[in-house]
Protein backbone atom coordinates (compact mmCIF):
# COMPACT_ATOMS: atom_id res chain seq x y z
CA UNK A 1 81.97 101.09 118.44
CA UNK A 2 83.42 104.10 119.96
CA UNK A 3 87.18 103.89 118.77
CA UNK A 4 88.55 105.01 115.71
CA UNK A 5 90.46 102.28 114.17
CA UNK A 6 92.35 104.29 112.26
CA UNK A 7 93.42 105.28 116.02
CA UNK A 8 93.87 102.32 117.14
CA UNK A 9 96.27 101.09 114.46
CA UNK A 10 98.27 104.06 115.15
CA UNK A 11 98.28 103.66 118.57
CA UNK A 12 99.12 99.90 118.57
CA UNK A 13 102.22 100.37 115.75
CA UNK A 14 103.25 103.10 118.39
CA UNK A 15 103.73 100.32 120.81
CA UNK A 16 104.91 97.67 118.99
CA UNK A 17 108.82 97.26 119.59
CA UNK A 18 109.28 94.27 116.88
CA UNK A 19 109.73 94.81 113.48
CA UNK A 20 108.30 91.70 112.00
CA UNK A 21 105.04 92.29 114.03
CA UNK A 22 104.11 95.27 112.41
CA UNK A 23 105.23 93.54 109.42
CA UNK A 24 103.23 91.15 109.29
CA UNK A 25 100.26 93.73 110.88
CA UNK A 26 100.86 95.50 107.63
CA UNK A 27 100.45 92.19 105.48
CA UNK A 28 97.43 91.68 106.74
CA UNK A 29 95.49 95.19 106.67
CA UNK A 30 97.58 96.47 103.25
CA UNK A 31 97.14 94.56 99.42
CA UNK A 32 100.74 94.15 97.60
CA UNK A 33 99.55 97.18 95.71
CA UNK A 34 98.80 99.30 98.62
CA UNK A 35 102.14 98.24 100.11
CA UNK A 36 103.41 98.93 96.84
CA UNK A 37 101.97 102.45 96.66
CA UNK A 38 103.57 103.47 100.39
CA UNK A 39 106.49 102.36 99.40
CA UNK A 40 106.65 104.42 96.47
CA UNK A 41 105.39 107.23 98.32
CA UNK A 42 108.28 107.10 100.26
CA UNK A 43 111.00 107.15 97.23
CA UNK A 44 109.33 110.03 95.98
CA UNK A 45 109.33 111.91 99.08
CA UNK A 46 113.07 111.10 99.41
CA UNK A 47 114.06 112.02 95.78
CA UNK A 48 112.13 115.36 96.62
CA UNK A 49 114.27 116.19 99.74
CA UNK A 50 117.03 115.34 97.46
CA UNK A 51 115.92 118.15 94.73
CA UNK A 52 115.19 115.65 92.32
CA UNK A 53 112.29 117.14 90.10
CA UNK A 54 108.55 116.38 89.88
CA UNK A 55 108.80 115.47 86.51
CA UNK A 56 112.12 113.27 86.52
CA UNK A 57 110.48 111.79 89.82
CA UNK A 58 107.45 110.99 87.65
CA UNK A 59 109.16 109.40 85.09
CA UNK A 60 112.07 107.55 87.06
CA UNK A 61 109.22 105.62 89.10
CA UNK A 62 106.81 105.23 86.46
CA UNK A 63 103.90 107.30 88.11
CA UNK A 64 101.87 110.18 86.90
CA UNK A 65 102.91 113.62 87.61
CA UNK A 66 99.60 114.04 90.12
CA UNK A 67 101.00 110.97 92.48
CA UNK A 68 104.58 113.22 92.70
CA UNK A 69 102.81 116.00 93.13
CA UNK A 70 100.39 114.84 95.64
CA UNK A 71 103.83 113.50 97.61
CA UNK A 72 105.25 117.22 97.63
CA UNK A 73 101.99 118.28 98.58
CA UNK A 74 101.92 116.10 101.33
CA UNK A 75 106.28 116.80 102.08
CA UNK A 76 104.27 120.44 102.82
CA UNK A 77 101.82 119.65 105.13
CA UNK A 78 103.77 117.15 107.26
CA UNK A 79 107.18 116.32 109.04
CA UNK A 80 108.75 113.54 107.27
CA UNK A 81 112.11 113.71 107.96
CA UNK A 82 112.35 111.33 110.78
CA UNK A 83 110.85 108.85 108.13
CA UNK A 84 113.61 109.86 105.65
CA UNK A 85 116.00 109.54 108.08
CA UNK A 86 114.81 105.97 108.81
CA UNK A 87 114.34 105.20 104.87
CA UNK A 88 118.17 106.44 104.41
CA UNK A 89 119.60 104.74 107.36
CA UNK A 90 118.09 100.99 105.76
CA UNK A 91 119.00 101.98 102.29
């Protein structure tokens, strides 16, 4: 096999124009708890834009400090505002 799959995947949720496709794309290659743990990536990356603490973060959401902080590490390394954007848009 000469692909990357982790390619592929990105390629094919690139294409994908309906929302309950990748959905259910997403159901199938992600556990509840993996879904879970995206998700809550997510809120802590937003509550970060919005100057909300590591530690309040941390104890609003019910993680440990190193999951926040791993987030803002992440915030650093990589463009997430279009994401934001979206996650603010549905909220």
């Amino acid at each position: 096999m000469s692909t990357d799959p982790y390619r592929s995947l990105s390629n094919h949720l690139a294409s994908c124009d309906d929302s309950v496709d990748i959905d259910m794309l997403l159901s199938a290659l992600l556990t509840d708890k993996e879904q879970f743990e995206i998700a809550n990536r997510i809120r802590i990356f937003d509550l970060l834009e919005r100057g909300v603490t590591q530690r309040e973060i941390s104890e609003q959401l019910g993680v440990g400090i190193a999951t926040v902080s791993r987030g803002a590490k992440a915030m650093q390394i990589h463009d997430v505002s279009a994401l934001l954007a979206t996650h603010r848009q549905e909220a």
